[in-house]
N, C-alpha and C. Protein backbone atom coordinates (compact mmCIF):
# COMPACT_ATOMS: atom_id res chain seq x y z
N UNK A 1 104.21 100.84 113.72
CA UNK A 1 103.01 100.08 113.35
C UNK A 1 102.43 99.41 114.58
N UNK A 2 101.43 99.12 114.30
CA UNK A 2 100.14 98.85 116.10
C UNK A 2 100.82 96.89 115.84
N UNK A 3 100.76 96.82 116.97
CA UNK A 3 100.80 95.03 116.87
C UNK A 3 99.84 94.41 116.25
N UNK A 4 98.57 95.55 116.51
CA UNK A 4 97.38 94.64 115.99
C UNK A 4 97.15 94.46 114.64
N UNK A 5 97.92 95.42 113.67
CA UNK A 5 98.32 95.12 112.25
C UNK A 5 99.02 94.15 111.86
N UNK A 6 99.85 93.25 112.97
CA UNK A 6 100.70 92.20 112.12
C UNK A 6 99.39 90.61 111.99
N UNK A 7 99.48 90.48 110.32
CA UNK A 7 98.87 89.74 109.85
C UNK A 7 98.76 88.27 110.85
N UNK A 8 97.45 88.14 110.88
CA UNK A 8 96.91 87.09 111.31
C UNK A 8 97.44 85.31 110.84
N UNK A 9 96.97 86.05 109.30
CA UNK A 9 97.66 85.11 108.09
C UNK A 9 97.65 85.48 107.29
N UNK A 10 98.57 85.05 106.01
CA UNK A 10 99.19 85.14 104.97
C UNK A 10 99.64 84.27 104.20
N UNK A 11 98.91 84.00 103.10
CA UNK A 11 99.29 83.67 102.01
C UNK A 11 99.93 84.46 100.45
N UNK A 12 99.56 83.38 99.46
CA UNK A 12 100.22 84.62 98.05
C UNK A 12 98.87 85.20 97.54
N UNK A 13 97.85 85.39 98.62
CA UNK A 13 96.87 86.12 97.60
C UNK A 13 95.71 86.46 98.99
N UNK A 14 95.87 85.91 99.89
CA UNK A 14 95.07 86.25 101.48
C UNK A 14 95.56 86.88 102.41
N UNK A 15 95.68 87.69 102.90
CA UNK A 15 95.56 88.31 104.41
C UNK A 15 94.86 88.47 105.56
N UNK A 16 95.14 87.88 106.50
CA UNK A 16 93.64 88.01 107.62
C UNK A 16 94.36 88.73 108.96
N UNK A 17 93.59 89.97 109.24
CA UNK A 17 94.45 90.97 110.18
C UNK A 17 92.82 90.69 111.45
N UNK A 18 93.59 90.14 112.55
CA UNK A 18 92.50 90.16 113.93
C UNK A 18 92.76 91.42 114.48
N UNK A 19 91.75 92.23 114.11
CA UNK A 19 91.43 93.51 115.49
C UNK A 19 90.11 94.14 115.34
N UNK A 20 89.89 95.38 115.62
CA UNK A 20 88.85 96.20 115.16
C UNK A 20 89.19 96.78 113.96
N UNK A 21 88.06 96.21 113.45
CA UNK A 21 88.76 97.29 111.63
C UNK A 21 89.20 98.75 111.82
N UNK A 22 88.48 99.52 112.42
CA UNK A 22 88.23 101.08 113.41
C UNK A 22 89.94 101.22 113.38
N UNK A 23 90.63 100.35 113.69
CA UNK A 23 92.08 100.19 113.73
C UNK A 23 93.06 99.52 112.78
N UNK A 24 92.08 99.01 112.22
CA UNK A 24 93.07 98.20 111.21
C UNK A 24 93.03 98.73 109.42
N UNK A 25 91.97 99.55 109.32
CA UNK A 25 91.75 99.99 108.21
C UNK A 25 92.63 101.46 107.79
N UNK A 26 92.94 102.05 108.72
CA UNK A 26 93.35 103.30 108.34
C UNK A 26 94.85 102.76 108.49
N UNK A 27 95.50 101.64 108.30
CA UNK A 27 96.69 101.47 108.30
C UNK A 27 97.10 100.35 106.68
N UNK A 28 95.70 100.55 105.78
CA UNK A 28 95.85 99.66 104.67
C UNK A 28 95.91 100.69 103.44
N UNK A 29 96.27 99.95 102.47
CA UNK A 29 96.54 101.07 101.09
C UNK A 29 94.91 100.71 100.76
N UNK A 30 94.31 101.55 99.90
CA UNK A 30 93.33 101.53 98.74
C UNK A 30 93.07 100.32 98.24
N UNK A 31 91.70 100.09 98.32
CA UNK A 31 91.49 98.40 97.14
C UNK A 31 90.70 99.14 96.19
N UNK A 32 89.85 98.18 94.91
CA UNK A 32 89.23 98.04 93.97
C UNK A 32 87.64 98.42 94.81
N UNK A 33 87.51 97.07 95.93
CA UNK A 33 86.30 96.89 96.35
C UNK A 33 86.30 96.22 97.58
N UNK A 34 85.46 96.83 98.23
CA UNK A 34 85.00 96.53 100.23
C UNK A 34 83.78 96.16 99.78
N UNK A 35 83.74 94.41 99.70
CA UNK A 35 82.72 93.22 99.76
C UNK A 35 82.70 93.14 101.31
N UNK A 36 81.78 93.39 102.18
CA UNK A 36 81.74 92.67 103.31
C UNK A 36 80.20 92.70 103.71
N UNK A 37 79.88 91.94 105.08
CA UNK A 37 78.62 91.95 105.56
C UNK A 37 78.71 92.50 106.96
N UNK A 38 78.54 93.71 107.46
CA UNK A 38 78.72 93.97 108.81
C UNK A 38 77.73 93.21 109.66
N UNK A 39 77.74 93.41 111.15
CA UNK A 39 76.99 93.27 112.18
C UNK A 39 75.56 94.10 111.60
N UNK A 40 74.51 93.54 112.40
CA UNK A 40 73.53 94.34 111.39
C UNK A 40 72.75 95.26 113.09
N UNK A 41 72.94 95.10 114.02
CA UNK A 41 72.42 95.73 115.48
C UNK A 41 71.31 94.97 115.74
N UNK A 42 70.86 93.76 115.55
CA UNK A 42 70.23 93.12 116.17
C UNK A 42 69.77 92.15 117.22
N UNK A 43 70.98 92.22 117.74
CA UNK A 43 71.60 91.55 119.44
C UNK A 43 71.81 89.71 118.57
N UNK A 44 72.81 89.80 117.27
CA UNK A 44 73.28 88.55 117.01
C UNK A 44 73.74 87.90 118.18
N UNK A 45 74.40 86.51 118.18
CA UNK A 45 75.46 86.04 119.31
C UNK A 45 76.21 85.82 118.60
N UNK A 46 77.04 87.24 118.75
CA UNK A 46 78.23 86.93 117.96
C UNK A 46 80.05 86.42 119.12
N UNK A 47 80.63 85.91 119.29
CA UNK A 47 81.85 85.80 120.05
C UNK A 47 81.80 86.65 121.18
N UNK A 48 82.36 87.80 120.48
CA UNK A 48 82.99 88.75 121.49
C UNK A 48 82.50 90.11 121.26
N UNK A 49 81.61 90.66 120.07
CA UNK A 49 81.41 92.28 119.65
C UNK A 49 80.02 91.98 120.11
N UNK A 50 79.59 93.06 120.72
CA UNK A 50 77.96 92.92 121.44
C UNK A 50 77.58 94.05 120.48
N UNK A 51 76.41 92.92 119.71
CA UNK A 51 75.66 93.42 118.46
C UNK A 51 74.15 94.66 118.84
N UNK A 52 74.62 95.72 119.38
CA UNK A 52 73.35 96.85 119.53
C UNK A 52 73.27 97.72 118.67
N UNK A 53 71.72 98.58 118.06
CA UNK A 53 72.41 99.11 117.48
C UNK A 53 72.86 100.34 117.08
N UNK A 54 73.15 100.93 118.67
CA UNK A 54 74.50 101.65 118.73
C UNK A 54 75.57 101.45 118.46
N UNK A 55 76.10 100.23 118.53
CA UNK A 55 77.43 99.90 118.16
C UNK A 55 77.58 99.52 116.59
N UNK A 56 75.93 99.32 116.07
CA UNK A 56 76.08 99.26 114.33
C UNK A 56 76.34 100.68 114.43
N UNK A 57 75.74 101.87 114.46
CA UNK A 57 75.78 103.31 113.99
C UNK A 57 76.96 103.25 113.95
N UNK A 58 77.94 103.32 115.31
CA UNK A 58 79.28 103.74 115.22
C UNK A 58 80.24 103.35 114.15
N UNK A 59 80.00 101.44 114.00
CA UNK A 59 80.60 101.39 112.89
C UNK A 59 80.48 101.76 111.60
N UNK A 60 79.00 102.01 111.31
CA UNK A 60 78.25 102.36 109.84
C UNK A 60 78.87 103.92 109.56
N UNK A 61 79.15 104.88 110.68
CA UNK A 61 79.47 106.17 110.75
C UNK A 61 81.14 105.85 110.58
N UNK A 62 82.09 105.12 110.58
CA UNK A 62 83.06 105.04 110.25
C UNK A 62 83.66 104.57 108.94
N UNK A 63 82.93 103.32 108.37
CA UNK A 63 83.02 101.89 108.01
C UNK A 63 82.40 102.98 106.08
N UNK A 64 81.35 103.69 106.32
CA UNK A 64 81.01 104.67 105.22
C UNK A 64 81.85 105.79 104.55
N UNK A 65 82.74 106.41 105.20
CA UNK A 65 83.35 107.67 104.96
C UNK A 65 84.79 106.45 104.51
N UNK A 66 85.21 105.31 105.43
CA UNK A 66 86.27 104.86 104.74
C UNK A 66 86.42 104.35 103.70
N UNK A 67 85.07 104.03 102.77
CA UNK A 67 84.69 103.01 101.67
C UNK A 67 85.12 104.40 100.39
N UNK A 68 84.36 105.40 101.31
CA UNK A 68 84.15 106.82 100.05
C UNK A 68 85.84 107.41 99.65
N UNK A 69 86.63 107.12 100.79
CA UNK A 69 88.46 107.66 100.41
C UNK A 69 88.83 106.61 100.29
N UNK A 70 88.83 105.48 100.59
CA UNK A 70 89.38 104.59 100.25
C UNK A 70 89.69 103.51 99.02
N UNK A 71 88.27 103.03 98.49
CA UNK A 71 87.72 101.69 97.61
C UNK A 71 87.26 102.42 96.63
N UNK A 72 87.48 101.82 95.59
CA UNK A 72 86.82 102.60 94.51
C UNK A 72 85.18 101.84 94.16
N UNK A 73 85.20 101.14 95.12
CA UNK A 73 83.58 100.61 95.43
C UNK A 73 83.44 100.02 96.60
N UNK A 74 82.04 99.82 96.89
CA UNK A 74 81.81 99.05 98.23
C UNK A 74 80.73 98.71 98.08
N UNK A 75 80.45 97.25 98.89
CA UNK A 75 79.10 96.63 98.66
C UNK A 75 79.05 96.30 100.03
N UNK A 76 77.79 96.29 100.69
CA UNK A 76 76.98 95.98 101.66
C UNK A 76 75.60 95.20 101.80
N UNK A 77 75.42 94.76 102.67
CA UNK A 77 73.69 94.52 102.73
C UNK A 77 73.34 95.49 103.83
N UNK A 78 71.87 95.92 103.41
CA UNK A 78 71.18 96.63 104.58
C UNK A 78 70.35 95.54 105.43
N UNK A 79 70.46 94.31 105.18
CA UNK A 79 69.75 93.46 106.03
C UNK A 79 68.07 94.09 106.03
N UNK A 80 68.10 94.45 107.09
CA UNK A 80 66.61 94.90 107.37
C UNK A 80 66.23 95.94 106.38
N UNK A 81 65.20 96.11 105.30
CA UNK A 81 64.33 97.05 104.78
C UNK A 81 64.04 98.02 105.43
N UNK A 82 63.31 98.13 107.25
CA UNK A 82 63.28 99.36 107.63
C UNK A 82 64.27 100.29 107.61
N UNK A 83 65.49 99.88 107.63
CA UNK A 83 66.90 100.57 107.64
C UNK A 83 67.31 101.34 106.58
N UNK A 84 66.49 101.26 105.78
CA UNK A 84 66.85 101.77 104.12
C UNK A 84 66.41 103.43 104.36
N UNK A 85 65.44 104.08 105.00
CA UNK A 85 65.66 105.74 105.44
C UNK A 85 66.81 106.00 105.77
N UNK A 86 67.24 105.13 106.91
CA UNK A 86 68.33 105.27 107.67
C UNK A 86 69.53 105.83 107.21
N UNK A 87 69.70 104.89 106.15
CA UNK A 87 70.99 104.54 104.92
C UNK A 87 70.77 106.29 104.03
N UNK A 88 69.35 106.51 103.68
CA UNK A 88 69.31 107.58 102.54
C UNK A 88 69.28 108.66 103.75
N UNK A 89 69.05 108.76 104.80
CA UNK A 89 69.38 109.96 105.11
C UNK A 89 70.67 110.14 105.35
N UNK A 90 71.46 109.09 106.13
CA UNK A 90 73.01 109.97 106.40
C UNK A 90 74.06 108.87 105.48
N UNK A 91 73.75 108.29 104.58
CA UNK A 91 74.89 107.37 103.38
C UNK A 91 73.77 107.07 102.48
N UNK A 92 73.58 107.81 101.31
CA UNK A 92 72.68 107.75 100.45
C UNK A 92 74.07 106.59 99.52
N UNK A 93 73.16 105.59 98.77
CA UNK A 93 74.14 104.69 98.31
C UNK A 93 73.93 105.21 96.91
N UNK A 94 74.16 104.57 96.13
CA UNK A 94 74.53 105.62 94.25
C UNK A 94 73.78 104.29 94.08
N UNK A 95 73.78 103.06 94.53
CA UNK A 95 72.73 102.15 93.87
C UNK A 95 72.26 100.85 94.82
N UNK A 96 71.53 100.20 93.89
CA UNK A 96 71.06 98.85 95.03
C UNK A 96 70.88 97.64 94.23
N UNK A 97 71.38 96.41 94.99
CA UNK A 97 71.29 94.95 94.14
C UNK A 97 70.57 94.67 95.01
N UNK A 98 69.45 93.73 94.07
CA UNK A 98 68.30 93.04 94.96
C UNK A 98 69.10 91.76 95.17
N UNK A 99 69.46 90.96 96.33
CA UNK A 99 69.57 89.43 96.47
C UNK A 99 68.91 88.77 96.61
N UNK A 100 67.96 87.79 95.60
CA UNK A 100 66.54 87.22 95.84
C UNK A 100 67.19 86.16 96.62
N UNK A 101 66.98 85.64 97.81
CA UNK A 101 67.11 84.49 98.31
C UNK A 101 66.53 83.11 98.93
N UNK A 102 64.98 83.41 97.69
CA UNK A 102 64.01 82.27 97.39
C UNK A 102 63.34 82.45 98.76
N UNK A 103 62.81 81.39 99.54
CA UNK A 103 61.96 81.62 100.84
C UNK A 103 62.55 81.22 101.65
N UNK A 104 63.63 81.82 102.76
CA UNK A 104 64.71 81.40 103.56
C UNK A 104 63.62 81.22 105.03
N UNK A 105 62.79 81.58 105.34
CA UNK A 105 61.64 81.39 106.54
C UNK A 105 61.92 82.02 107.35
N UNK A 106 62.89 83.47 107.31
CA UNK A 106 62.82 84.44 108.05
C UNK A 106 61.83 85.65 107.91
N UNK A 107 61.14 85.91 108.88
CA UNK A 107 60.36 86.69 109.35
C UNK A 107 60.66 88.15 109.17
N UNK A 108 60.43 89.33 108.91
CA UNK A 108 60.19 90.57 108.52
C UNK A 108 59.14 91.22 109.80
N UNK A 109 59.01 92.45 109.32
CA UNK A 109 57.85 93.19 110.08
C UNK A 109 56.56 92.73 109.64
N UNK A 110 56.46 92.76 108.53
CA UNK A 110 55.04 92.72 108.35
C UNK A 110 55.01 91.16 107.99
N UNK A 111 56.06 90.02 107.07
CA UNK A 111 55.97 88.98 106.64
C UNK A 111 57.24 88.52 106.35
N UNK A 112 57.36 87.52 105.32
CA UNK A 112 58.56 86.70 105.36
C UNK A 112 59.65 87.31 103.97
N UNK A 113 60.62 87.85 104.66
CA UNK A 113 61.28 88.84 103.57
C UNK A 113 62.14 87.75 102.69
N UNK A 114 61.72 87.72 101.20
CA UNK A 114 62.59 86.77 99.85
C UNK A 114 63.77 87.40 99.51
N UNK A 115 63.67 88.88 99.75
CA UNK A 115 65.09 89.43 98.98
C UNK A 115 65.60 90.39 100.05
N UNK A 116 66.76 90.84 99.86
CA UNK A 116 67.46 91.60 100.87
C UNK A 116 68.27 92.65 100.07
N UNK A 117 67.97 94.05 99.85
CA UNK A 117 68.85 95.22 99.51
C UNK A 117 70.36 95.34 99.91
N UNK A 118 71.41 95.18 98.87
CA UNK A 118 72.60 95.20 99.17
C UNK A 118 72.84 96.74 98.64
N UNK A 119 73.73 97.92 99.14
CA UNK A 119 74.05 98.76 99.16
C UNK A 119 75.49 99.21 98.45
N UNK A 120 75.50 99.77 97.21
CA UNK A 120 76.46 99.98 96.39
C UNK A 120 76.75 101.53 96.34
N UNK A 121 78.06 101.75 96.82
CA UNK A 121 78.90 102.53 97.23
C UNK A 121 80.01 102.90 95.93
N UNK A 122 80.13 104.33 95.15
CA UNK A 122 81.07 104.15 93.94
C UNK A 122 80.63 102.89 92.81
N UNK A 123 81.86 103.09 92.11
CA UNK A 123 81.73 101.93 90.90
C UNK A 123 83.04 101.65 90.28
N UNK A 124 83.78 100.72 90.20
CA UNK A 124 84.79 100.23 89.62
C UNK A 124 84.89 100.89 87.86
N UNK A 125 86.22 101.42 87.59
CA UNK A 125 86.00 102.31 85.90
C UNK A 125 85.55 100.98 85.19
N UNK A 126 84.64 101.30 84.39
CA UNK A 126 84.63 100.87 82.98
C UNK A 126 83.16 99.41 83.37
N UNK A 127 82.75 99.59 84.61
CA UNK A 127 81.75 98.45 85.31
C UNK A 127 80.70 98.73 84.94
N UNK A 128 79.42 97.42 84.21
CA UNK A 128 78.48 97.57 84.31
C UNK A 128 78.05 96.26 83.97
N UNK A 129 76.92 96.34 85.38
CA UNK A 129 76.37 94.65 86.04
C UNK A 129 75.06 94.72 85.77
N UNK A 130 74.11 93.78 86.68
CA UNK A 130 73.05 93.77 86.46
C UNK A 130 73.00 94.45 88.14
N UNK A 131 71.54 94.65 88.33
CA UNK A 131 71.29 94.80 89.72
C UNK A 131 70.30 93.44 90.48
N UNK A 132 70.45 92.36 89.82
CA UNK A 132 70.02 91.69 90.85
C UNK A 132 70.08 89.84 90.64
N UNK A 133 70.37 89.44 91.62
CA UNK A 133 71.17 87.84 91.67
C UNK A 133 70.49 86.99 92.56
N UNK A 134 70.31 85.60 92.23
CA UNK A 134 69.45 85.07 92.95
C UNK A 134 70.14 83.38 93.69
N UNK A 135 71.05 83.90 94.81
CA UNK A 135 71.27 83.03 95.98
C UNK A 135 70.73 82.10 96.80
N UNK A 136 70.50 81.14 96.64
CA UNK A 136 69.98 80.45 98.23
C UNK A 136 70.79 80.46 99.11
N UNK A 137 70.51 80.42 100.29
CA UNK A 137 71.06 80.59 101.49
C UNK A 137 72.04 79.42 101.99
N UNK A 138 72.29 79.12 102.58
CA UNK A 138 73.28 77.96 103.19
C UNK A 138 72.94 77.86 104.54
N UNK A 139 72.42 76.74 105.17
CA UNK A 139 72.83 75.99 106.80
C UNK A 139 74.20 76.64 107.26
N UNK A 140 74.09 77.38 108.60
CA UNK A 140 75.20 78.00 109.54
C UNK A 140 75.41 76.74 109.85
N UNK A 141 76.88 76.11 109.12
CA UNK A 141 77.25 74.92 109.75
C UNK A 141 78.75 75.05 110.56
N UNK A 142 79.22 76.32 109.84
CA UNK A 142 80.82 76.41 110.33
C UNK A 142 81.09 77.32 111.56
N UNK A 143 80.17 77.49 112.21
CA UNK A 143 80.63 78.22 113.59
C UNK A 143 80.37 79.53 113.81
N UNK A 144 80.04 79.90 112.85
CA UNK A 144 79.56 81.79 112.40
C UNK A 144 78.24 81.42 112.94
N UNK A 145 77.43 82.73 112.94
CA UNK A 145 76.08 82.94 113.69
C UNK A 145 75.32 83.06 112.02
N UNK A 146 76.14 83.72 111.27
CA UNK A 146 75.49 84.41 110.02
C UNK A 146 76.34 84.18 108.71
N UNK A 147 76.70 83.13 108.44
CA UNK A 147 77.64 83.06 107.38
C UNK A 147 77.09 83.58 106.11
N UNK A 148 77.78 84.16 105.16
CA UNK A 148 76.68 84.32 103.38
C UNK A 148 77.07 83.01 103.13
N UNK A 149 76.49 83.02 101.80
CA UNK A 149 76.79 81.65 101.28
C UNK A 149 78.39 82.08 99.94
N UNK A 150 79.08 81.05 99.92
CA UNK A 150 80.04 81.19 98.72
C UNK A 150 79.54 81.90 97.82
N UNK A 151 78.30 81.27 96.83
CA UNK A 151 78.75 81.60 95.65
C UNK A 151 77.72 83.39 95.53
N UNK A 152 77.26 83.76 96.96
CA UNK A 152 76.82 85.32 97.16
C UNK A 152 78.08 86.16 96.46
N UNK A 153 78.98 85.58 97.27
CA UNK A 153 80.51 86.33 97.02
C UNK A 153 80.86 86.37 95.75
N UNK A 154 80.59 84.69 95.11
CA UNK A 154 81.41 84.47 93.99
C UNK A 154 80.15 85.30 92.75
N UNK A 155 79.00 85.70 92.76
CA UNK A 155 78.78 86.01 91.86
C UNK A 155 78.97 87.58 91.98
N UNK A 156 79.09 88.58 92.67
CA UNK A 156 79.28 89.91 93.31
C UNK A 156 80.85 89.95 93.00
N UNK A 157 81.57 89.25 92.57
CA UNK A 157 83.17 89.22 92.63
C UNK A 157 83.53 89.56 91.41
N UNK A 158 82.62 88.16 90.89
CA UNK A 158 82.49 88.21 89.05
C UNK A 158 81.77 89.37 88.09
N UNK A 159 80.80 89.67 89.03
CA UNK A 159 80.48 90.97 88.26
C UNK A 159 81.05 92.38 88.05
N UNK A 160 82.00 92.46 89.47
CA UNK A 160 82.49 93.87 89.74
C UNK A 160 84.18 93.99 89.58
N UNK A 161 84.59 92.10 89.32
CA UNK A 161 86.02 92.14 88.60
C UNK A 161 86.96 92.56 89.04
N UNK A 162 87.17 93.07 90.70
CA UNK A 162 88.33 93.82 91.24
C UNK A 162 89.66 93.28 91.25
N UNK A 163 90.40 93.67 91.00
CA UNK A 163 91.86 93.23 91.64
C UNK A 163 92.15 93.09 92.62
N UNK A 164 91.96 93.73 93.69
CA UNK A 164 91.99 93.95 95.38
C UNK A 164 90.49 94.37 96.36
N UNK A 165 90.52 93.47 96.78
CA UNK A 165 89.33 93.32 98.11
C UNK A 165 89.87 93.32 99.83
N UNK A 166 88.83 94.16 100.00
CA UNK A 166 88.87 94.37 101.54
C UNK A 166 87.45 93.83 102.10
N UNK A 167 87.51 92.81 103.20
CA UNK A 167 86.36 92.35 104.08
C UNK A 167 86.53 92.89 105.54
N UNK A 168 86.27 94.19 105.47
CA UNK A 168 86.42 94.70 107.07
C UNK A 168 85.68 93.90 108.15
N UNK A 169 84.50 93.27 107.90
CA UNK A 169 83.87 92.39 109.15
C UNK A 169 83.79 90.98 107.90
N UNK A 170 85.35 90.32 108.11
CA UNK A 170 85.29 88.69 107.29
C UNK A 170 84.66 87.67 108.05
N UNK A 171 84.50 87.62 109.34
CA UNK A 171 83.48 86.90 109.88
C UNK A 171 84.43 85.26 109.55
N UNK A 172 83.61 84.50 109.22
CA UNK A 172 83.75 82.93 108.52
C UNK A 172 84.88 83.23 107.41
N UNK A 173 85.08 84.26 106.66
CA UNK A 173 85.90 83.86 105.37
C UNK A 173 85.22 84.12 104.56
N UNK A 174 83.80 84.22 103.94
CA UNK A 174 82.87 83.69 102.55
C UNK A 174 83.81 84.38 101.51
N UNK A 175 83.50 85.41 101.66
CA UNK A 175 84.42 86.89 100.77
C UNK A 175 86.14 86.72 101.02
N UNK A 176 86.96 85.82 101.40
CA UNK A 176 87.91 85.59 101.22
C UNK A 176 88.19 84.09 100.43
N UNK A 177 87.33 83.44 100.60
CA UNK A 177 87.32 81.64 100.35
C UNK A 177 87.18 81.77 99.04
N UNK A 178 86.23 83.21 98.42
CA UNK A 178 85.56 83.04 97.10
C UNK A 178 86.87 83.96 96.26
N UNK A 179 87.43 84.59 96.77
CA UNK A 179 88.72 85.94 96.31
C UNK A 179 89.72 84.69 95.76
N UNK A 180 90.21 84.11 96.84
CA UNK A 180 91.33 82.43 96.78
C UNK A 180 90.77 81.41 95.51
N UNK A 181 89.49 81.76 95.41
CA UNK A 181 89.19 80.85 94.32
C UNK A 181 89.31 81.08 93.37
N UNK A 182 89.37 82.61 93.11
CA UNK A 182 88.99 83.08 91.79
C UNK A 182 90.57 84.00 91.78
N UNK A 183 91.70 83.50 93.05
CA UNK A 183 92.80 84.64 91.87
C UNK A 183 92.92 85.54 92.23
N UNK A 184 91.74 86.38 93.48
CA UNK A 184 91.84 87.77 93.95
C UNK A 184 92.66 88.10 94.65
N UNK A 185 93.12 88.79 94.92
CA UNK A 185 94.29 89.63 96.26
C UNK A 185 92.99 89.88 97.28
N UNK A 186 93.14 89.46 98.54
CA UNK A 186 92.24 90.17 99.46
C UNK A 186 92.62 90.29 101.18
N UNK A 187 91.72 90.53 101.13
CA UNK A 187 92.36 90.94 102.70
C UNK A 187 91.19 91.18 103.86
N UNK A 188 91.31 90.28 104.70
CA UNK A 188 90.10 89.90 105.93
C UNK A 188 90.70 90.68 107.23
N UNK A 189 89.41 91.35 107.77
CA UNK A 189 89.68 91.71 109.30
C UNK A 189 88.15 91.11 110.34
N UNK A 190 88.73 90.87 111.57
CA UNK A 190 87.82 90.38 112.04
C UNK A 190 88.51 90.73 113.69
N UNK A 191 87.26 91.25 114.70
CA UNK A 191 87.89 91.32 116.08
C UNK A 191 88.22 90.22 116.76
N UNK A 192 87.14 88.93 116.07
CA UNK A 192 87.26 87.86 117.04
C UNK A 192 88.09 86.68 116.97
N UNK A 193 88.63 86.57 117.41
CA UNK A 193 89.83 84.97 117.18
C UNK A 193 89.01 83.54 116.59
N UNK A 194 87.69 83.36 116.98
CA UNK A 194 87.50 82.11 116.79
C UNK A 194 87.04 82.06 115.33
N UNK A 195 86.28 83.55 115.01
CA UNK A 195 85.86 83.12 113.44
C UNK A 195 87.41 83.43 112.04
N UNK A 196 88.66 84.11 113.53
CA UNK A 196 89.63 84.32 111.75
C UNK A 196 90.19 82.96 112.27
N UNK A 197 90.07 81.90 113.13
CA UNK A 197 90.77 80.76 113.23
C UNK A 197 89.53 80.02 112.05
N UNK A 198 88.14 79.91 112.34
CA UNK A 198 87.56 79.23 110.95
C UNK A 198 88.12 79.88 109.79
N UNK A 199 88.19 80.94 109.65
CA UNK A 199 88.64 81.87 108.30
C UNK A 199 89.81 80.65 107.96
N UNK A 200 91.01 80.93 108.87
CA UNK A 200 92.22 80.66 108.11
C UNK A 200 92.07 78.96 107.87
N UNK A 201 91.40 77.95 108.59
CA UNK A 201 90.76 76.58 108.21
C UNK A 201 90.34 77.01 106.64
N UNK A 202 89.81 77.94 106.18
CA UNK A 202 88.83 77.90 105.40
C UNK A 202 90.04 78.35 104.05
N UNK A 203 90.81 79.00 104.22
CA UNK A 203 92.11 78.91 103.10
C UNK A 203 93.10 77.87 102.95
N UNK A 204 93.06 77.28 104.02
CA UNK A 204 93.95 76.20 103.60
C UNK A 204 93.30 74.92 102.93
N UNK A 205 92.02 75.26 102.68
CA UNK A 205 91.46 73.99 102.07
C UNK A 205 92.21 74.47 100.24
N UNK A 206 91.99 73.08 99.58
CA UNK A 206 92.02 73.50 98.30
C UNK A 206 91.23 74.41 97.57
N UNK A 207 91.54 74.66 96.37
CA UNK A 207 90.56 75.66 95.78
C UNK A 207 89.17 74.92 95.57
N UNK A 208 88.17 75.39 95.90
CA UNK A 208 86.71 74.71 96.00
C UNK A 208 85.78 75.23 94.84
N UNK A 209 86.51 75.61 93.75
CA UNK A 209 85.43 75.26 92.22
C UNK A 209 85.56 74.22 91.85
């Protein structure tokens, strides 16, 4: 086994593994569902992964084929709307949740984008949700460039009911903080040390419902 597989942290229901997922994923069993938010190639400031987006393709060209053998679902955001050809020409998704997220005062191509296309990959047996949830955003207060907000997670959790979750880019935690709350088995990867050191801050708090 790679060193870079021995758990970050561990609890009775969290795991947080620091490396490149690229490496850390093909050494995990099967989950329910891959909740995560990748890098989106827009030159974020993120730590240590330099956000181009060449280096989104590479992961989107990996990070896709592992969701399809692996998870018996996967959820994403496409962030940007222009990106949505992108997605249907080489990872056509089987569906899409709108995330209305009221008027956050980010800018678009043409104007100020309210909702953001999340990308649904498979379907958990016996699942059926709505397609669309309405989030406000949260102040980046904890050290992330791009945190979601909790209850993004917690309502995407509740609808799709998994037993086991994988956050290949956990970033802050959101999709692990909300798994701990609700009971889930899950499991965080992240390359950079400083956001799985907020991560693991972010499990040892009490449960936050």
């Amino acid at each position: 086994m790679l060193e870079s597989v021995k758990p970050y942290y561990q609890d009775e229901l969290i795991t947080i593994y620091r490396g490149d997922c690229r490496d850390i994923l093909p050494t995990l069993s099967p989950v329910d569902l891959v909740l995560t938010d990748p890098p989106y190639g827009i030159g974020f400031p993120y730590e240590s992964y330099i956000d181009t987006i060449e280096n989104w393709y590479a992961l989107m060209h990996f990070l896709i084929p592992w969701i399809h053998g692996n998870a018996m679902m996967g959820i994403l955001p496409s962030c940007r709307i222009s990106d949505l050809k992108w997605w249907y020409d080489n990872y056509p998704p089987d569906w899409l949740i709108c995330w209305y997220k009221g008027s956050p005062g980010h800018r678009s191509y043409v104007g100020f984008n309210d909702w953001e296309p999340l990308l649904v990959y498979g379907k958990i047996e016996g699942l059926h949700m709505h397609d669309y949830f309405n989030v406000h955003p949260e102040p980046a207060t904890n050290g992330h460039p791009c945190p979601k907000p909790l209850a993004w997670a917690k309502w995407l959790l509740s609808r799709t009911t998994p037993t086991s979750v994988i956050d290949p880019f956990m970033g802050s935690g959101t999709t692990l903080r909300a798994c701990k709350d609700m009971g889930i088995r899950a499991i965080g990867v992240d390359i950079d040390e400083k956001y799985c050191e907020i991560a693991v801050r972010r499990m040892a708090q009490g449960v936050l419902i």
